[in-house]
PDB file of N, CA and C in Angstrom:
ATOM      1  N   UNK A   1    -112.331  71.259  64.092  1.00  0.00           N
ATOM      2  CA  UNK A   1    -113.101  71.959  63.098  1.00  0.00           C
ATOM      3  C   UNK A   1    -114.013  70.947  62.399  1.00  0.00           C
ATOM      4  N   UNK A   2    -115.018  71.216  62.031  1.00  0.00           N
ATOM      5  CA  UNK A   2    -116.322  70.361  61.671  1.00  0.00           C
ATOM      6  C   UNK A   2    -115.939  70.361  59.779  1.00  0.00           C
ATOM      7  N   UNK A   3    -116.508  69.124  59.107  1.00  0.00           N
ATOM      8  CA  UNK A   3    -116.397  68.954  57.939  1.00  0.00           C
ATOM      9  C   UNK A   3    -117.414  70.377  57.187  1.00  0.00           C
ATOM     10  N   UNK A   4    -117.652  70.828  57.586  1.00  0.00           N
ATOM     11  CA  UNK A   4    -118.327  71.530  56.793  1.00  0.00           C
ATOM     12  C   UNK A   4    -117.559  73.387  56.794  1.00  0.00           C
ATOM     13  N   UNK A   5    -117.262  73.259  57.874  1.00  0.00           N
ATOM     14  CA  UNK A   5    -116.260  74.213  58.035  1.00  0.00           C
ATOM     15  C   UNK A   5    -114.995  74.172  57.709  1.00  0.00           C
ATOM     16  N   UNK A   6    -114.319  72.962  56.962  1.00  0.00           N
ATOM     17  CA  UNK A   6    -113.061  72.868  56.494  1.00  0.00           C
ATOM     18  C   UNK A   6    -113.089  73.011  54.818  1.00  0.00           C
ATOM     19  N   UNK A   7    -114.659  72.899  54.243  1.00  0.00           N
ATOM     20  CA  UNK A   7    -115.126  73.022  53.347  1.00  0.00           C
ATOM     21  C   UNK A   7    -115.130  74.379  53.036  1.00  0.00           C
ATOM     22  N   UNK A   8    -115.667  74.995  53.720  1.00  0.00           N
ATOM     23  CA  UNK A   8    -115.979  76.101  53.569  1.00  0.00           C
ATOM     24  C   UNK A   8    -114.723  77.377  53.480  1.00  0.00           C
ATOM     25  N   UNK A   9    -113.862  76.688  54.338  1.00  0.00           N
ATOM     26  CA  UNK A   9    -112.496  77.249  54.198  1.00  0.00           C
ATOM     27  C   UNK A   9    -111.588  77.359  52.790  1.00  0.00           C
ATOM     28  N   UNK A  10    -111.996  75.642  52.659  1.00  0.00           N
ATOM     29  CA  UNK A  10    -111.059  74.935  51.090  1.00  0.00           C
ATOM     30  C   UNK A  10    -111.740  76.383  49.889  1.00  0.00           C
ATOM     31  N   UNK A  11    -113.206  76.145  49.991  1.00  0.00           N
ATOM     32  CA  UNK A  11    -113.646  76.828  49.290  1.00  0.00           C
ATOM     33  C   UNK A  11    -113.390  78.306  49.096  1.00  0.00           C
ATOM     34  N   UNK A  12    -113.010  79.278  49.958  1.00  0.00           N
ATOM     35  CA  UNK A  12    -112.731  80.335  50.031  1.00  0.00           C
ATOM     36  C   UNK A  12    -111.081  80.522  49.702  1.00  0.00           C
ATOM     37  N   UNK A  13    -110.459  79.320  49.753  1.00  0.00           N
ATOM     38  CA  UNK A  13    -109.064  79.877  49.282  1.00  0.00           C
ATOM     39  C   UNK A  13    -109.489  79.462  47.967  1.00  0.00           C
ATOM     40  N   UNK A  14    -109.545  78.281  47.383  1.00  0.00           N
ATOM     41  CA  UNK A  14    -109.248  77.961  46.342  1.00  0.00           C
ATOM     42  C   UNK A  14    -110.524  79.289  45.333  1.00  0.00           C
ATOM     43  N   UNK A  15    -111.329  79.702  45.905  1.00  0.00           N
ATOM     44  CA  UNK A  15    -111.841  80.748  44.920  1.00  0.00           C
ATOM     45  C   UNK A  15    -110.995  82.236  44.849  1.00  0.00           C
ATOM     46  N   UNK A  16    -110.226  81.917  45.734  1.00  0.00           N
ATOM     47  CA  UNK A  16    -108.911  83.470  45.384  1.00  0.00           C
ATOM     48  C   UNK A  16    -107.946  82.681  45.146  1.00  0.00           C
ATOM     49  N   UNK A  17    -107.729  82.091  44.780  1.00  0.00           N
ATOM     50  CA  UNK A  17    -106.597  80.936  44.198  1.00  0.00           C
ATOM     51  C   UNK A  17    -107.077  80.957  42.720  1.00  0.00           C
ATOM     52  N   UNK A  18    -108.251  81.014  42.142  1.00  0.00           N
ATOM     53  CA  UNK A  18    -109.005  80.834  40.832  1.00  0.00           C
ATOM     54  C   UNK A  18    -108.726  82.841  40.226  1.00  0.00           C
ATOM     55  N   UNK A  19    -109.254  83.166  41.047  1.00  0.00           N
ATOM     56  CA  UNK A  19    -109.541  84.714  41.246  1.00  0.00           C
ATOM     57  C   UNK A  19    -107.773  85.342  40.909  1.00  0.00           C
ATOM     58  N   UNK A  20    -106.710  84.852  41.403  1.00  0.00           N
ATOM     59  CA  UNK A  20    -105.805  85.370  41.552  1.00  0.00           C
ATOM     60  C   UNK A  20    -105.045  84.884  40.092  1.00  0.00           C
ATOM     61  N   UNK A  21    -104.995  83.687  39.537  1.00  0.00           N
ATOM     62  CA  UNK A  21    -104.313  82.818  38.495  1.00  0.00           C
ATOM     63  C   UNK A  21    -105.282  83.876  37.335  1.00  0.00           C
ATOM     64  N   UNK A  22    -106.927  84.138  37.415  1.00  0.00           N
ATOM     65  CA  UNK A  22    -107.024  84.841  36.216  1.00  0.00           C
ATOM     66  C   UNK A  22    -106.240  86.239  36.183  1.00  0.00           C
ATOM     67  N   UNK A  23    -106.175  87.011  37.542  1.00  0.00           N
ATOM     68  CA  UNK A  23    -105.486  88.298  37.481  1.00  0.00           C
ATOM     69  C   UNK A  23    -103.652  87.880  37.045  1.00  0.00           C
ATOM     70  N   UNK A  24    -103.322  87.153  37.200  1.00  0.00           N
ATOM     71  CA  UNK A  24    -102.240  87.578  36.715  1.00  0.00           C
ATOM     72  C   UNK A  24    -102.206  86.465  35.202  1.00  0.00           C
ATOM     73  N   UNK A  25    -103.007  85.864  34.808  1.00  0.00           N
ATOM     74  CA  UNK A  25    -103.247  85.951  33.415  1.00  0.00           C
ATOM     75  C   UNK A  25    -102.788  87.483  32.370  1.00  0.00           C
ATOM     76  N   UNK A  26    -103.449  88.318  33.215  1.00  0.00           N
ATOM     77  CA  UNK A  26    -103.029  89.722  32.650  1.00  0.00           C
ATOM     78  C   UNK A  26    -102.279  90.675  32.679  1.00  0.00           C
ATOM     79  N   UNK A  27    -101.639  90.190  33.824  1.00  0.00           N
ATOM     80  CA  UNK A  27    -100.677  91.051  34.770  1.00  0.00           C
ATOM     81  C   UNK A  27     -99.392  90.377  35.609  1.00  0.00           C
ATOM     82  N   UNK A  28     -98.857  88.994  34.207  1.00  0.00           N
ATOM     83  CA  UNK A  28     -97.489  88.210  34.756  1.00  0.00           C
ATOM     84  C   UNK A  28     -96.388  88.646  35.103  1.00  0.00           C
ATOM     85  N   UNK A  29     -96.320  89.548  35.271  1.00  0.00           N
ATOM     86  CA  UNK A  29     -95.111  90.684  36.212  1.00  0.00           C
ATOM     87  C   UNK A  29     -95.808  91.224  37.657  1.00  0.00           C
ATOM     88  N   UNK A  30     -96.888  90.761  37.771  1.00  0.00           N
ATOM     89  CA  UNK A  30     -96.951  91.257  39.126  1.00  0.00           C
ATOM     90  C   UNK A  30     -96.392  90.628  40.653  1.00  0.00           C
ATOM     91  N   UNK A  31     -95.369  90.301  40.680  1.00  0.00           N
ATOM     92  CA  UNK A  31     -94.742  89.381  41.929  1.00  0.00           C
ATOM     93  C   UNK A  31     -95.450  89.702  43.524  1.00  0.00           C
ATOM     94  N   UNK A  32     -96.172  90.374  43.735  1.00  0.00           N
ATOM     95  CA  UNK A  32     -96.715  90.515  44.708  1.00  0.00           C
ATOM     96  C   UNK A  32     -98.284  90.006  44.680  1.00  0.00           C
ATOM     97  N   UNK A  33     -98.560  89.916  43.613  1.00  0.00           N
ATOM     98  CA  UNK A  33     -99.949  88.881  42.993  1.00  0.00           C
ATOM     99  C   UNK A  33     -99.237  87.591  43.695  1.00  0.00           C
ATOM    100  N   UNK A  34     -98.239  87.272  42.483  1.00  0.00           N
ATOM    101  CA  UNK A  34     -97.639  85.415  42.424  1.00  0.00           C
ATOM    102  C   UNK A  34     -97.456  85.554  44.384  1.00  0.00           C
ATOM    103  N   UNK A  35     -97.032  86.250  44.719  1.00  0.00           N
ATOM    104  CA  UNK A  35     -96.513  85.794  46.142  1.00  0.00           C
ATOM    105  C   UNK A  35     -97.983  85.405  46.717  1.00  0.00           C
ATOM    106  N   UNK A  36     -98.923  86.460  46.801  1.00  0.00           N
ATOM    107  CA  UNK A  36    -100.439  85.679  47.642  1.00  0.00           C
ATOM    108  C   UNK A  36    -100.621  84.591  47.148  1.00  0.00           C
ATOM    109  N   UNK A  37    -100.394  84.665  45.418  1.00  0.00           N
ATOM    110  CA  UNK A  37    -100.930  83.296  44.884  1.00  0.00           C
ATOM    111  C   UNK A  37    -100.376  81.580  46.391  1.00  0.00           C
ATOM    112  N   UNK A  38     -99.123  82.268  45.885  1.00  0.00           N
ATOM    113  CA  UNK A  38     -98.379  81.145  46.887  1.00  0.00           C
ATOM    114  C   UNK A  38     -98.616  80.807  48.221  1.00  0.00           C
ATOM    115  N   UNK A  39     -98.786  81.844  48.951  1.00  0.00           N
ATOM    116  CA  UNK A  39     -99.376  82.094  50.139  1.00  0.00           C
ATOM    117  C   UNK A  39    -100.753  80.762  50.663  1.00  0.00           C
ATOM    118  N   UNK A  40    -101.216  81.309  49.547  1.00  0.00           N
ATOM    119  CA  UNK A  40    -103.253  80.470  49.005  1.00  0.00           C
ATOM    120  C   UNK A  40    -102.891  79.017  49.144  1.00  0.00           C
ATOM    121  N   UNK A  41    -101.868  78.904  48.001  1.00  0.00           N
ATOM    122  CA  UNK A  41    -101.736  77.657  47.449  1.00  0.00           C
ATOM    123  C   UNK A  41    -100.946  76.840  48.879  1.00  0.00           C
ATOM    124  N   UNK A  42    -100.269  77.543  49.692  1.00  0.00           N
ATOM    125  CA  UNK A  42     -99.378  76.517  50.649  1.00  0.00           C
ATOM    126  C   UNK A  42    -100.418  76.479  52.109  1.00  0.00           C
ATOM    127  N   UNK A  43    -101.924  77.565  52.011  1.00  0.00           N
ATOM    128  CA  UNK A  43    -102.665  77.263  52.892  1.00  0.00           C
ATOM    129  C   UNK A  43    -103.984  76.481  52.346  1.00  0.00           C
ATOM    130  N   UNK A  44    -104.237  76.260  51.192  1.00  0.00           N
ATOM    131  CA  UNK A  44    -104.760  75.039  50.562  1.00  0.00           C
ATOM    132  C   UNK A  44    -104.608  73.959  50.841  1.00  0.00           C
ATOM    133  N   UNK A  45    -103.131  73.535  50.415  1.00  0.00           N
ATOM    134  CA  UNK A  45    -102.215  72.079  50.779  1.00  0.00           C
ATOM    135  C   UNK A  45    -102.500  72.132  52.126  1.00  0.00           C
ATOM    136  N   UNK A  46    -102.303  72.638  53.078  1.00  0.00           N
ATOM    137  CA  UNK A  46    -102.641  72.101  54.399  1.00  0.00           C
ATOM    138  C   UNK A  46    -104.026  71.901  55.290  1.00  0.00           C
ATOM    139  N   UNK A  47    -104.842  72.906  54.333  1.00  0.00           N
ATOM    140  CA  UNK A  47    -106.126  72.520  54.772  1.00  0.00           C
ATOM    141  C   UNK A  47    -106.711  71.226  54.129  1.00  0.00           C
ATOM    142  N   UNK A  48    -106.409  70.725  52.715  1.00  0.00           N
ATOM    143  CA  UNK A  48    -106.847  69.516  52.147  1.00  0.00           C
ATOM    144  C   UNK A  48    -105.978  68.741  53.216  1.00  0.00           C
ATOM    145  N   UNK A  49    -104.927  68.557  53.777  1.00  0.00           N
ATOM    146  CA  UNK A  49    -103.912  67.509  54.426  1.00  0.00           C
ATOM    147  C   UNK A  49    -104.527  67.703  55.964  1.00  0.00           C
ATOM    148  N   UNK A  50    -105.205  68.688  56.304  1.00  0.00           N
ATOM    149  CA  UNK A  50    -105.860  68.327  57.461  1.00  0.00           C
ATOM    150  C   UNK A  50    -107.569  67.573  57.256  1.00  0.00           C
ATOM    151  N   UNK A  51    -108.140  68.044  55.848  1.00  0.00           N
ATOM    152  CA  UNK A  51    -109.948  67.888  55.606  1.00  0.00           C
ATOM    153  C   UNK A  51    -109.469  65.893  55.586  1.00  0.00           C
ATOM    154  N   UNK A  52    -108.324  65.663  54.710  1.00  0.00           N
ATOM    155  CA  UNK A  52    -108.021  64.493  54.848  1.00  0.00           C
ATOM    156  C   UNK A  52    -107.805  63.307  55.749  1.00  0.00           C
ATOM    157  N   UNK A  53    -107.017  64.314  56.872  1.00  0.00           N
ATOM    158  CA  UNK A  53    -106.301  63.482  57.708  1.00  0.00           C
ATOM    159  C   UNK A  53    -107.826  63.519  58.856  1.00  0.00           C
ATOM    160  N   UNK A  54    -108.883  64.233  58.779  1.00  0.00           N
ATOM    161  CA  UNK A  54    -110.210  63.647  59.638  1.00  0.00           C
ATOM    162  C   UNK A  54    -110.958  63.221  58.884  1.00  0.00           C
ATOM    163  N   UNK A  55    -111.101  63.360  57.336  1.00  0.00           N
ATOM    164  CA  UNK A  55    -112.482  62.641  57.004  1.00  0.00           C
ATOM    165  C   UNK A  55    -112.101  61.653  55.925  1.00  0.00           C
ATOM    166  N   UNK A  56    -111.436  61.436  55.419  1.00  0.00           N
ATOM    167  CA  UNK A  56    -110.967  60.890  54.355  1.00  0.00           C
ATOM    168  C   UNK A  56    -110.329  61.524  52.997  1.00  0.00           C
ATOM    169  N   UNK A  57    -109.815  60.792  51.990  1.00  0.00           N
ATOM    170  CA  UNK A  57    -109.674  61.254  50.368  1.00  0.00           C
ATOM    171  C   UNK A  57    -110.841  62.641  50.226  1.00  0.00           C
ATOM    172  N   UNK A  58    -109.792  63.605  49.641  1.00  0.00           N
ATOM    173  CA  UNK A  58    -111.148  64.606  49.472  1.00  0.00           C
ATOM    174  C   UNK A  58    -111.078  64.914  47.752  1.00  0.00           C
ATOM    175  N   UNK A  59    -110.303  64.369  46.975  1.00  0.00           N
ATOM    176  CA  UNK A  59    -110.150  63.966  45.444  1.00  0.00           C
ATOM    177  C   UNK A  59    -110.111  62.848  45.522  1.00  0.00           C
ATOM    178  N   UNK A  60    -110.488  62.386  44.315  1.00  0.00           N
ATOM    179  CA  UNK A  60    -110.734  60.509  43.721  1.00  0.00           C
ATOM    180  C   UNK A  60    -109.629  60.677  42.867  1.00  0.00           C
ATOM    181  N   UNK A  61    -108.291  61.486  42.686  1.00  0.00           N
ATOM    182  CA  UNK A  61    -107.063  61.430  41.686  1.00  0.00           C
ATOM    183  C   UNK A  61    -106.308  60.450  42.844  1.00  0.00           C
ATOM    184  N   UNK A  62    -106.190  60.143  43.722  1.00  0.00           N
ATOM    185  CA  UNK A  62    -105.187  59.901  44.889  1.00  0.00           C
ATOM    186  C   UNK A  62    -105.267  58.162  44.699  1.00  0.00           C
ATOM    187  N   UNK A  63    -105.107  57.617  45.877  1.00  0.00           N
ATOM    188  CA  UNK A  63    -105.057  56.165  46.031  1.00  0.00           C
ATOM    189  C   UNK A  63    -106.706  55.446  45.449  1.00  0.00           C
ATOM    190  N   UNK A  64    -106.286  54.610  44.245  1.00  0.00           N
ATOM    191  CA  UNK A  64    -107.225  53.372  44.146  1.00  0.00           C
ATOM    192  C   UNK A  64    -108.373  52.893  44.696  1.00  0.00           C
ATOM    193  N   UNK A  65    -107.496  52.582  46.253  1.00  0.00           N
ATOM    194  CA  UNK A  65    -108.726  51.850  47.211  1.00  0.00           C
ATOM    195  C   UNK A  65    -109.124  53.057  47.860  1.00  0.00           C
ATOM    196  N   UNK A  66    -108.859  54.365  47.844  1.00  0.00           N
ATOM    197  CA  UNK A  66    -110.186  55.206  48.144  1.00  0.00           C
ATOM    198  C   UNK A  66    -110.897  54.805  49.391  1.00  0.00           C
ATOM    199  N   UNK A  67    -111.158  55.517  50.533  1.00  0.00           N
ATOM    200  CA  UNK A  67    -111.657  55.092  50.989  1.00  0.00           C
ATOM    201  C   UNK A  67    -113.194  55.266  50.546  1.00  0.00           C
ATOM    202  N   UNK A  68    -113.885  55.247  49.815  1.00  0.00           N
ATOM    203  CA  UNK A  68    -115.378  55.874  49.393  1.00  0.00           C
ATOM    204  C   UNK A  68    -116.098  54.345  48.522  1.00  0.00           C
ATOM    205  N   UNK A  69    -114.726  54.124  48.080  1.00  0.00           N
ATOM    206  CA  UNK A  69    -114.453  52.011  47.157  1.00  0.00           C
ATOM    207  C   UNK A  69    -114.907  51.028  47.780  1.00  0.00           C
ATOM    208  N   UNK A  70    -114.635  51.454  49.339  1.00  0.00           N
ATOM    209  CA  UNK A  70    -114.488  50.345  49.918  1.00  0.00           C
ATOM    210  C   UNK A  70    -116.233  50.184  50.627  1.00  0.00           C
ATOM    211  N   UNK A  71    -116.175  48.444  51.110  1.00  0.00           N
ATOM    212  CA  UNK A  71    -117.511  48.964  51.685  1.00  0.00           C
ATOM    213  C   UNK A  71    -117.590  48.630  52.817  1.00  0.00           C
ATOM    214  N   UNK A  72    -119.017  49.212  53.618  1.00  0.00           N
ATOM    215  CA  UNK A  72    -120.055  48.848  52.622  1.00  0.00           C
ATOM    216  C   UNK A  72    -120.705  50.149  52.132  1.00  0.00           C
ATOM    217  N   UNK A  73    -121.482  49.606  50.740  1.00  0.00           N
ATOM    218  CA  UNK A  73    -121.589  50.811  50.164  1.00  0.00           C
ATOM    219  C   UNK A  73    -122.910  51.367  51.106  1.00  0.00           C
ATOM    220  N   UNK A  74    -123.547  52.544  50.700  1.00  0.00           N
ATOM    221  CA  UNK A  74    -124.538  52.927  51.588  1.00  0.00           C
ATOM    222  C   UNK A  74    -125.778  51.592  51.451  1.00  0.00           C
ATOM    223  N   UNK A  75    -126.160  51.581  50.297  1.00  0.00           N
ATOM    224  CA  UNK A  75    -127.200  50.725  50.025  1.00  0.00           C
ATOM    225  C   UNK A  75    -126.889  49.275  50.690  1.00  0.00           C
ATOM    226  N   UNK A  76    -125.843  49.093  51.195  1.00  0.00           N
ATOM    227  CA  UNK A  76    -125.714  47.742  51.980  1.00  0.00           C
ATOM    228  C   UNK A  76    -126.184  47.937  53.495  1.00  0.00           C
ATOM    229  N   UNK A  77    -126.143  49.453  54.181  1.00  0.00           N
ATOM    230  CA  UNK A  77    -126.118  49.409  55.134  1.00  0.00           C
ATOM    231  C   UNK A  77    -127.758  49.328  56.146  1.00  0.00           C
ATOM    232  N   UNK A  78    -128.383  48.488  55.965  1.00  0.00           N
ATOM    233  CA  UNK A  78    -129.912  48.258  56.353  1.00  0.00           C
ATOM    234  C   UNK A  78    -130.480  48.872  55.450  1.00  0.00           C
ATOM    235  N   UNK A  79    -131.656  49.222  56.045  1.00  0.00           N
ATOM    236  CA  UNK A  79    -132.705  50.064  55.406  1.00  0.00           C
ATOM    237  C   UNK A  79    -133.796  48.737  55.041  1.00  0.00           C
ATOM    238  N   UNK A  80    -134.662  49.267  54.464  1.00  0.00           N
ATOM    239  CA  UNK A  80    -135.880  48.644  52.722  1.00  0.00           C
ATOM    240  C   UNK A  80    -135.991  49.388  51.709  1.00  0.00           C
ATOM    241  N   UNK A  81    -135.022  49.933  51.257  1.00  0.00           N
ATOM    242  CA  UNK A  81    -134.748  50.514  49.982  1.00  0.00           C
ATOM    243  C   UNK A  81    -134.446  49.486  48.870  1.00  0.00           C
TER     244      UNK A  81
END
């Protein structure tokens, strides 16, 4: 699957992941809400643990050296900029 398509995925859960946490803001007895919620949330975790495991860190909360830290940075890499 291409980086832009794992994006696009992340993006579509985590916006019914957003979508779902405000509905049961209003409606915390609905256990069949919380269950999709969960559903979202345990196919989230594995799509970030796969966007990761091909392209790198996809949050800057995680490890330090980052791979994004390290270099070279873009501006090192040729050019006449």
């Amino acid at each position: 699957m291409t980086r832009a398509m794992l994006l696009q995925k992340l993006d579509a859960v985590q916006f019914a992941m957003w979508e779902l946490h405000l509905y049961m803001d209003t409606h915390p007895d609905d256990l069949e809400a919380l269950s999709l919620y969960k559903k979202y949330e345990e196919k989230n975790e594995k799509l970030v643990c796969e966007y990761e495991e091909q392209f790198g860190p996809l949050y800057s909360d995680g490890d330090p050296g980052a791979m994004w830290l390290k270099n070279p940075w873009p501006w090192d890499i040729g050019g006449s900029c």
